[in-house]
Structures are given as structure tokens and as C-alpha cells.
N, C-alpha and C. Protein backbone atom coordinates (compact mmCIF):
# COMPACT_ATOMS: atom_id res chain seq x y z
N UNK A 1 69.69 -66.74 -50.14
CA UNK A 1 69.51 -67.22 -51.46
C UNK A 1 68.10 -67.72 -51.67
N UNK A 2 67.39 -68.43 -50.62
CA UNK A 2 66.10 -68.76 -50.79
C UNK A 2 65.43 -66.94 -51.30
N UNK A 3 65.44 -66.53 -50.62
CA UNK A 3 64.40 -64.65 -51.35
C UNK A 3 64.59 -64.64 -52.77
N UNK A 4 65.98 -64.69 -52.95
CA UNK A 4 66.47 -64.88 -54.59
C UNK A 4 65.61 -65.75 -55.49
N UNK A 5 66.06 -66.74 -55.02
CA UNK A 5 65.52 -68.38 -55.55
C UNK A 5 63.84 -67.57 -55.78
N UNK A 6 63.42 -67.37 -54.58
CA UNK A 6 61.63 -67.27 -54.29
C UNK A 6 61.06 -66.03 -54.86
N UNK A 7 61.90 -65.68 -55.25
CA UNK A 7 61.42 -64.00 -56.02
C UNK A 7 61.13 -64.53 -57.29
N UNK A 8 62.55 -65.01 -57.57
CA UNK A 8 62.97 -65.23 -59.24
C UNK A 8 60.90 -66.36 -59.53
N UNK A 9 61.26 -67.35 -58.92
CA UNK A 9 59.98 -68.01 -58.66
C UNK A 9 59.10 -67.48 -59.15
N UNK A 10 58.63 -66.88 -58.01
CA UNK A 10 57.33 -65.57 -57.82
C UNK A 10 57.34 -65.12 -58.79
N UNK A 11 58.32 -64.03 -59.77
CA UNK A 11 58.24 -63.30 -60.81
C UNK A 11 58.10 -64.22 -62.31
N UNK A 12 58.84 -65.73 -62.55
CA UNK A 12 58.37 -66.68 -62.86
C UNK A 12 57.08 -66.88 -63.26
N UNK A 13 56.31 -67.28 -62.37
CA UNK A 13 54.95 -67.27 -62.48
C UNK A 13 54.23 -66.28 -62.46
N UNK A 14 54.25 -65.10 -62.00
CA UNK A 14 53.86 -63.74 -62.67
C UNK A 14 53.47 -63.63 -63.90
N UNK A 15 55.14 -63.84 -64.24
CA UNK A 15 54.85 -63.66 -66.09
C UNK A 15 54.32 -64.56 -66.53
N UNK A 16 54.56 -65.96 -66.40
CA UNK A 16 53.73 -66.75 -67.08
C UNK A 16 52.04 -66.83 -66.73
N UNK A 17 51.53 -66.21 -65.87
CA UNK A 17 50.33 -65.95 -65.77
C UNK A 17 49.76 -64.90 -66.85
N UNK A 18 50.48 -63.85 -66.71
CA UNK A 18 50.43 -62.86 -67.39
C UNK A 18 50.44 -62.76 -69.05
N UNK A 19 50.98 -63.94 -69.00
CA UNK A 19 51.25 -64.54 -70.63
C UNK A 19 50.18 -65.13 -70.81
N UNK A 20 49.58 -66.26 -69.56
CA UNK A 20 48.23 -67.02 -70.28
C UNK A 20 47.27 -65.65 -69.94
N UNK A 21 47.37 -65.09 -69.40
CA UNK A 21 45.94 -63.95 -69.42
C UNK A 21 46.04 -63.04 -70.91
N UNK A 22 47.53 -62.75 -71.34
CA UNK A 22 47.43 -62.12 -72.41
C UNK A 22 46.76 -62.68 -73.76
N UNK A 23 47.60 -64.26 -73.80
CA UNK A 23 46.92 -65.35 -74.39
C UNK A 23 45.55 -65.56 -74.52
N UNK A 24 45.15 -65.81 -73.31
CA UNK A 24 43.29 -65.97 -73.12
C UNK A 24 42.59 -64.22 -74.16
N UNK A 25 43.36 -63.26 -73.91
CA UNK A 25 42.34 -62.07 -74.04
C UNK A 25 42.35 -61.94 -75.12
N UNK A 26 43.57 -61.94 -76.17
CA UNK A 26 43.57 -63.00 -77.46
C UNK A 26 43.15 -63.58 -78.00
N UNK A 27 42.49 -64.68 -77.56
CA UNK A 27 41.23 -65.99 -78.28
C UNK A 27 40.25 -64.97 -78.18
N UNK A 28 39.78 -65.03 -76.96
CA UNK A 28 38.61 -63.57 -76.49
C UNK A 28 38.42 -62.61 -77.31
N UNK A 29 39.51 -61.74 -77.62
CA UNK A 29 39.18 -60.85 -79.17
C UNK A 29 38.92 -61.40 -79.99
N UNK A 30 39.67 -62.49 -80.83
CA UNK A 30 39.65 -63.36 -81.28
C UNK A 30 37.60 -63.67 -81.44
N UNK A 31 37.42 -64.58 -80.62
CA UNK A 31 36.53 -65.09 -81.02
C UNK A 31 35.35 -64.10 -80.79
N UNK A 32 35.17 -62.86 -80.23
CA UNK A 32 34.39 -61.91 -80.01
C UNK A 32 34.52 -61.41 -81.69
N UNK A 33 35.50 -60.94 -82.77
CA UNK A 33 35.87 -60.26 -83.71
C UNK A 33 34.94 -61.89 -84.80
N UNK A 34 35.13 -62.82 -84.94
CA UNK A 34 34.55 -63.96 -85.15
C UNK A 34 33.09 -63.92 -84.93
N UNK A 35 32.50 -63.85 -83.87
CA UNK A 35 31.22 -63.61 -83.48
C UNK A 35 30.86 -62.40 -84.11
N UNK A 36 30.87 -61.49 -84.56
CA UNK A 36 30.54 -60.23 -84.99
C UNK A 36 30.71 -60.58 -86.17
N UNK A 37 31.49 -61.46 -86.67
CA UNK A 37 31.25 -61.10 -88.40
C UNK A 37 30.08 -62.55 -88.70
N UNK A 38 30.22 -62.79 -87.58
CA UNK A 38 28.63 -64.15 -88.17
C UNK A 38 27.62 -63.53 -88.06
N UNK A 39 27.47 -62.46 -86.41
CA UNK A 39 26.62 -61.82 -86.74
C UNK A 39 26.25 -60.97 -87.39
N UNK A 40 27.41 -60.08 -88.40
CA UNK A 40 26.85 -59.58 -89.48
C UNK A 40 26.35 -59.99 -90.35
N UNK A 41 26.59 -61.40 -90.66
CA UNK A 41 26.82 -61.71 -92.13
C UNK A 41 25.14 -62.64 -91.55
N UNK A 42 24.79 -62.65 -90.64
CA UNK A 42 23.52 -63.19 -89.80
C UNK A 42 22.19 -61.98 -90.55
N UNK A 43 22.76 -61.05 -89.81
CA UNK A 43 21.52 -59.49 -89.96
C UNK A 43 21.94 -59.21 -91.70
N UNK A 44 22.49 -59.78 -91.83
CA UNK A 44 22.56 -59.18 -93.51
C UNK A 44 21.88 -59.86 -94.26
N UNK A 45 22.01 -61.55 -94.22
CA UNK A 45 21.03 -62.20 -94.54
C UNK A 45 19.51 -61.94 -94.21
N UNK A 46 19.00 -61.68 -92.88
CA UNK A 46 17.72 -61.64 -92.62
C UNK A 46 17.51 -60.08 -93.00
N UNK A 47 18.43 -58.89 -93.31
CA UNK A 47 17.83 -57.82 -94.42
C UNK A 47 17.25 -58.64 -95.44
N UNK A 48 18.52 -58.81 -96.53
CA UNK A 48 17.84 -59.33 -98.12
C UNK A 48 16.49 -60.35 -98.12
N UNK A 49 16.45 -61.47 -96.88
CA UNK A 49 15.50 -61.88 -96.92
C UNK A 49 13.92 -61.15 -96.70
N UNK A 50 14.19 -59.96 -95.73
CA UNK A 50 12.74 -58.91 -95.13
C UNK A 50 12.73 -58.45 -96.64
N UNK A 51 14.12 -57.36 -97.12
CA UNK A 51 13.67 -57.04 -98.15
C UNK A 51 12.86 -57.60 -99.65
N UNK A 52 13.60 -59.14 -99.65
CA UNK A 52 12.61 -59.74 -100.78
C UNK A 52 11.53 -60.01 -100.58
N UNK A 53 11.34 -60.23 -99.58
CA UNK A 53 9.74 -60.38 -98.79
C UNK A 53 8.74 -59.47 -98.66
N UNK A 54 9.27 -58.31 -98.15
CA UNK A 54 8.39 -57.29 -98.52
C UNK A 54 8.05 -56.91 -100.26
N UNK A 55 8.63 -56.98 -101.13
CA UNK A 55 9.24 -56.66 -102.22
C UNK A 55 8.20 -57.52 -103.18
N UNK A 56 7.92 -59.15 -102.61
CA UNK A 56 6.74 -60.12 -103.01
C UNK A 56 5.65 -59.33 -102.79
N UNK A 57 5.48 -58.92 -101.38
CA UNK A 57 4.68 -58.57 -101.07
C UNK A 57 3.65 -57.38 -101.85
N UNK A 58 4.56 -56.83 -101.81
CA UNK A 58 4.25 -55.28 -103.11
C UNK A 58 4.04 -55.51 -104.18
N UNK A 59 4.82 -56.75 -104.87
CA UNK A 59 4.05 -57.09 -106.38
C UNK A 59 2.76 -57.37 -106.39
N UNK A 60 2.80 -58.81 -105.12
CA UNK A 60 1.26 -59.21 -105.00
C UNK A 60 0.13 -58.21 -104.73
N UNK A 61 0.24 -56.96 -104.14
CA UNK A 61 -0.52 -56.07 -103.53
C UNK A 61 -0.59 -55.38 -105.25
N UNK A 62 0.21 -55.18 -106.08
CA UNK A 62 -0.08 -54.59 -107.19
C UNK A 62 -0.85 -55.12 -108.32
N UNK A 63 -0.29 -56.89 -108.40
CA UNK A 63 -1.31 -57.31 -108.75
C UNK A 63 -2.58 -57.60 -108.86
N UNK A 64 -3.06 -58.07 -107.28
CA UNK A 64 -4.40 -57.73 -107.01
C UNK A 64 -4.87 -56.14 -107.61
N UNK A 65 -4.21 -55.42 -106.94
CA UNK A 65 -4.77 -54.20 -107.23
C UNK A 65 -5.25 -53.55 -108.80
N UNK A 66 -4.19 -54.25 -109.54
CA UNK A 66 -4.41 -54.56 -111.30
C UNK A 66 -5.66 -55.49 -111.71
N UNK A 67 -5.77 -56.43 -110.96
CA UNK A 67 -7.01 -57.54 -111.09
C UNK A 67 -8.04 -57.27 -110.70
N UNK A 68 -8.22 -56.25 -109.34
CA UNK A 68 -9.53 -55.33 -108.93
C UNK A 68 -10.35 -54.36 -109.93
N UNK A 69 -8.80 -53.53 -110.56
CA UNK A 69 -9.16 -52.63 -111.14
C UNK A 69 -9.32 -53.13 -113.34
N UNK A 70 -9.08 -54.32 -113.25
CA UNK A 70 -9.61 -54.51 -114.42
C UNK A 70 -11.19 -55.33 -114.41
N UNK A 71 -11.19 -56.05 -113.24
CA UNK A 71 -12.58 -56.62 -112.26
C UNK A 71 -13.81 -54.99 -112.85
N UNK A 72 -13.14 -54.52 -112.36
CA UNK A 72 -14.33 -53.01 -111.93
C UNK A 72 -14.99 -52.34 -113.37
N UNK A 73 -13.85 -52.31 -114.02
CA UNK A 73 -13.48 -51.71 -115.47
C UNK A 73 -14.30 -52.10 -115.66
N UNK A 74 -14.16 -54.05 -116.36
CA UNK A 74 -15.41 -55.12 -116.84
C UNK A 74 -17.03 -55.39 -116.67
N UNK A 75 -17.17 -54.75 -115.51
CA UNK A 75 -17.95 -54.39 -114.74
C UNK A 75 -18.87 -53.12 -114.88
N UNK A 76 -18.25 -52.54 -115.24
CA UNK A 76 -18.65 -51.02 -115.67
C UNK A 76 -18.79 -51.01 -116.89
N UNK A 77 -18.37 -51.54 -117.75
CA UNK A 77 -18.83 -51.72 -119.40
C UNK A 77 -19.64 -52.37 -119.54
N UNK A 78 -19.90 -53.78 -118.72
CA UNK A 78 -20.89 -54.53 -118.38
C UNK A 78 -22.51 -53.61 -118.34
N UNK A 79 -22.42 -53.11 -116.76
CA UNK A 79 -23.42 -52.24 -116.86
C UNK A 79 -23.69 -51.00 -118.00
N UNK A 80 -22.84 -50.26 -118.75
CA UNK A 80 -23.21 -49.43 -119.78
C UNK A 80 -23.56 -50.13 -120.72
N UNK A 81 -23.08 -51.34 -121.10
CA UNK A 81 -23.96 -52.14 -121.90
C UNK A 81 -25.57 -52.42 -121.76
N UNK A 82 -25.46 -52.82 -120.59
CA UNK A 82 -27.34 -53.48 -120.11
C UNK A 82 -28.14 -52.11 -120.38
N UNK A 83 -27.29 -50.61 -119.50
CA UNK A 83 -28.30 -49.47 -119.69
C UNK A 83 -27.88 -48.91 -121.05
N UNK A 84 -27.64 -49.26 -121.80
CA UNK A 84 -27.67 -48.47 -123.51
C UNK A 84 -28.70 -49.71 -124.40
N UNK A 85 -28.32 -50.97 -123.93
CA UNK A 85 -29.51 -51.71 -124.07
C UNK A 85 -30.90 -51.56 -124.29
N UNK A 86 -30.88 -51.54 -122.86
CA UNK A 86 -32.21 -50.96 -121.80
C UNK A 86 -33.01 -49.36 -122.76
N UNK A 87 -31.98 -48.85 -122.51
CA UNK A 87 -32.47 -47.42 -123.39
C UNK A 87 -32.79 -47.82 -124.32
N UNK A 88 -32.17 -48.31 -125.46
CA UNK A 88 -32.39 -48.87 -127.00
C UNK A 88 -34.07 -49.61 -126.86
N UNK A 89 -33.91 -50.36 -126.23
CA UNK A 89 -35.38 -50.89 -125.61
C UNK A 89 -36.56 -49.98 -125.50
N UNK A 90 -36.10 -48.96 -124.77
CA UNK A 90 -37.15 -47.97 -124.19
C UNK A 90 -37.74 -47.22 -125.36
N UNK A 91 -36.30 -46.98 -126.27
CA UNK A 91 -37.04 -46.10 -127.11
C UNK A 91 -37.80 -46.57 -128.25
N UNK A 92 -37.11 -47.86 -128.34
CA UNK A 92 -37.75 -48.70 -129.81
C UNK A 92 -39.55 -48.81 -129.33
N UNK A 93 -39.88 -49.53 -127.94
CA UNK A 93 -40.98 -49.20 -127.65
C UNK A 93 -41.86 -47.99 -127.56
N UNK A 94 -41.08 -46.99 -127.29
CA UNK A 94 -41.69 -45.64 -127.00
C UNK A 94 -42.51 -44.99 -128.57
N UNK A 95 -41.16 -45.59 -129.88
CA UNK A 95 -41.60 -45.26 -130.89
C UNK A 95 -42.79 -45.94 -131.40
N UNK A 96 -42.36 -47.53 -131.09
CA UNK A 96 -43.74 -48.40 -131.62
C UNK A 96 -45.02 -47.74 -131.04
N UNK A 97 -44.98 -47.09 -129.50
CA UNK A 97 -46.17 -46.79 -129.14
C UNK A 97 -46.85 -45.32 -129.59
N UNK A 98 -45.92 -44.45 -129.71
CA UNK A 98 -46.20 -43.33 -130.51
C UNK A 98 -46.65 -43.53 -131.92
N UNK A 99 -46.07 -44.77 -132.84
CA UNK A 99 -46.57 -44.81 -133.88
C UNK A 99 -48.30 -45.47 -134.01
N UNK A 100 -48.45 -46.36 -133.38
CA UNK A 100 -49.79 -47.07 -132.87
C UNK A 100 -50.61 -45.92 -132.27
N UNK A 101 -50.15 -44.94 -131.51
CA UNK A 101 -51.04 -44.13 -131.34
C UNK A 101 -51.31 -42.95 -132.42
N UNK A 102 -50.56 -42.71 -133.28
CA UNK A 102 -50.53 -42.25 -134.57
C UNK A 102 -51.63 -42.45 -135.39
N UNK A 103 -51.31 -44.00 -136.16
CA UNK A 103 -52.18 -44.30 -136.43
C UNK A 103 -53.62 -44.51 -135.76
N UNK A 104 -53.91 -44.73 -134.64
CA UNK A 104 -55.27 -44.99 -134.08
C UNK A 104 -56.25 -43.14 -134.18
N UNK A 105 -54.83 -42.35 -133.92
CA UNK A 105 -55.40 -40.68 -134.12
C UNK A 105 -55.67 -40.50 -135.66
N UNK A 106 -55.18 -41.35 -136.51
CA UNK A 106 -55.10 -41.15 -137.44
C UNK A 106 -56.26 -41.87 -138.19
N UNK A 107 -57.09 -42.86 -137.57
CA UNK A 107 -58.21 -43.77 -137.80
C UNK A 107 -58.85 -43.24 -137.65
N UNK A 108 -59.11 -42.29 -136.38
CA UNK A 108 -59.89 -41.89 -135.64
C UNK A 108 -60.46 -40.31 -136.63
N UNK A 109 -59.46 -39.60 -136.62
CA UNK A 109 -59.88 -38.22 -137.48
C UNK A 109 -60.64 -38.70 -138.91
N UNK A 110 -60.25 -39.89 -139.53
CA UNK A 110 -60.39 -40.37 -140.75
C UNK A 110 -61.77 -40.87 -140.83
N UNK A 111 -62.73 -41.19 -139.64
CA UNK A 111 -63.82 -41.74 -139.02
C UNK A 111 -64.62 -40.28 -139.12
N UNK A 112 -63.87 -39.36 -138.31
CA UNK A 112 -64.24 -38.22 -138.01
C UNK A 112 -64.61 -37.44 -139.08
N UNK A 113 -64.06 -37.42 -140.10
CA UNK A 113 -63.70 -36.54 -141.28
C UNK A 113 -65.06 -37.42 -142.44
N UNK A 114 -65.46 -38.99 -142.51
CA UNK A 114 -65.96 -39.44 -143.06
C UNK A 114 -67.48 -39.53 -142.38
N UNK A 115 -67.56 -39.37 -140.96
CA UNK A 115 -68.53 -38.75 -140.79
C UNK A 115 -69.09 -37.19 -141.22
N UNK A 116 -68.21 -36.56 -140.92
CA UNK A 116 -68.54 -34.99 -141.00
C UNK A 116 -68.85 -35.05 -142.28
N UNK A 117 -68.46 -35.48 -143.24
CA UNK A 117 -68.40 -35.65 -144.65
C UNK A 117 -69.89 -35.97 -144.76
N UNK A 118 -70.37 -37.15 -144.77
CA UNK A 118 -71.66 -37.59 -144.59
C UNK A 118 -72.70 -36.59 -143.71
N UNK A 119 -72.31 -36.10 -142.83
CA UNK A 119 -73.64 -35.53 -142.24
C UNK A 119 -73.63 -34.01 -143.20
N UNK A 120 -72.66 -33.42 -143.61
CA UNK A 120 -72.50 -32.41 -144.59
C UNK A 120 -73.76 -33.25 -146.06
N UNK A 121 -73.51 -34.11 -146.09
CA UNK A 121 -74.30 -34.54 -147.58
C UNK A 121 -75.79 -34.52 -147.38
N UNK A 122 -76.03 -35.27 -145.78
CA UNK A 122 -77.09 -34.92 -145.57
C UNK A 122 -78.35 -34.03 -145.24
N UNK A 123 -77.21 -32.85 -144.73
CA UNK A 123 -78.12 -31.26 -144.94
C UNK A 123 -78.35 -31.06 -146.13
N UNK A 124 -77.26 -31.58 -146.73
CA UNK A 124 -77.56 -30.27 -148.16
C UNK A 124 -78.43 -30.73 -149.09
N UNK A 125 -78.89 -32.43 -148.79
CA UNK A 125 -80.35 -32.94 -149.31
C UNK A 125 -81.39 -32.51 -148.55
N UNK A 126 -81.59 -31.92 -147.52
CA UNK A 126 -82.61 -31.83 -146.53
C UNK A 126 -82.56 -30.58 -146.78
């Protein structure tokens, strides 16, 4: 009767081992299935966060790039201003000096012409 007794025992604690191991593997899924959804819900957060981040990033890069390119624009009208200026300049002088030399050719033949005039008067008394 003791084998009996010591089996029954033995098989006793078998199962109830077998029960806390089933038990334990249980929590174990358990908290492994738990761990996986924190860590999803972990990497999902730090997506939306990369993605809004990058996403700043790209506005700011567009903005600048809008602020460069109206920078440049301003810049460039700037200078066609100074050289249409500049030209306007060049030519207003160019004319004043063509006209001054105009007139001085025009003094000058008139000198010329009032001489020739005169030395003509004077042959034709002589």
C-alpha cells in the first residue's frame, strides 16, 4: 500500500507542478502579449512624433527657401533699378555733352563763316 499511497503522491505533485508551470506560462504569455502592445503603442508614438518632426522640418526648409528666394528677387530689382538709373544718367550726360559740343561746332563754323565773310569783303575792295 505504501507504492499506492507513493505513486498516488508522486502523481499528486506531478500535476500540481504541472499546473503551476501551466499557470506560470500563462502570466508569461500574458505579460509578453502586454509587453508588445506597450511596445507598439511605444514605436507608434515615436513614428507620429519623427513624422511631425520631420514634417516642421520641411515647412521650415520651405520657408527659408521662400525668404531666400524673395531676398534674391528684391535684390535683383534693386540692382535693375541702380543700372536703369545709371543708364538714365549716362545718357542724360552723353546728350548734355553732345549738345555743348553742338553748340561749340556751332560757334565755331559761325566764327568761321563770319570770318570767311569778312576776308571775302576784303578782296573785293582790294
Amino acid at each position: 500500500m505504501k507504492t499506492r499511497t507513493f505513486a498516488a503522491l508522486t502523481a499528486m505533485a506531478l500535476a500540481m507542478a504541472l499546473a503551476a508551470c501551466g499557470q506560470q506560462s500563462q502570466q508569461a504569455a500574458d505579460k509578453a502579449k502586454d509587453s508588445a502592445a506597450t511596445a507598439a503603442k511605444d514605436a507608434a508614438a515615436a513614428a507620429t512624433s519623427a513624422a511631425k518632426d520631420a514634417s516642421n522640418a520641411a515647412a521650415d526648409a520651405a520657408k527659408s527657401a521662400a525668404d531666400a528666394t524673395k531676398d534674391a528677387a528684391n535684390q535683383a530689382a534693386d540692382a535693375t533699378k541702380d543700372a536703369a538709373n545709371k543708364a538714365s544718367d549716362a545718357a542724360k550726360d552723353a546728350a548734355a555733352s553732345a549738345a555743348d559740343a553742338s553748340k561749340d561746332a556751332a560757334a565755331k563754323a559761325s566764327d568761321a563763316a563770319m570770318k570767311a565773310n569778312e576776308a571775302a569783303k576784303d578782296a573785293a575792295k582790294k
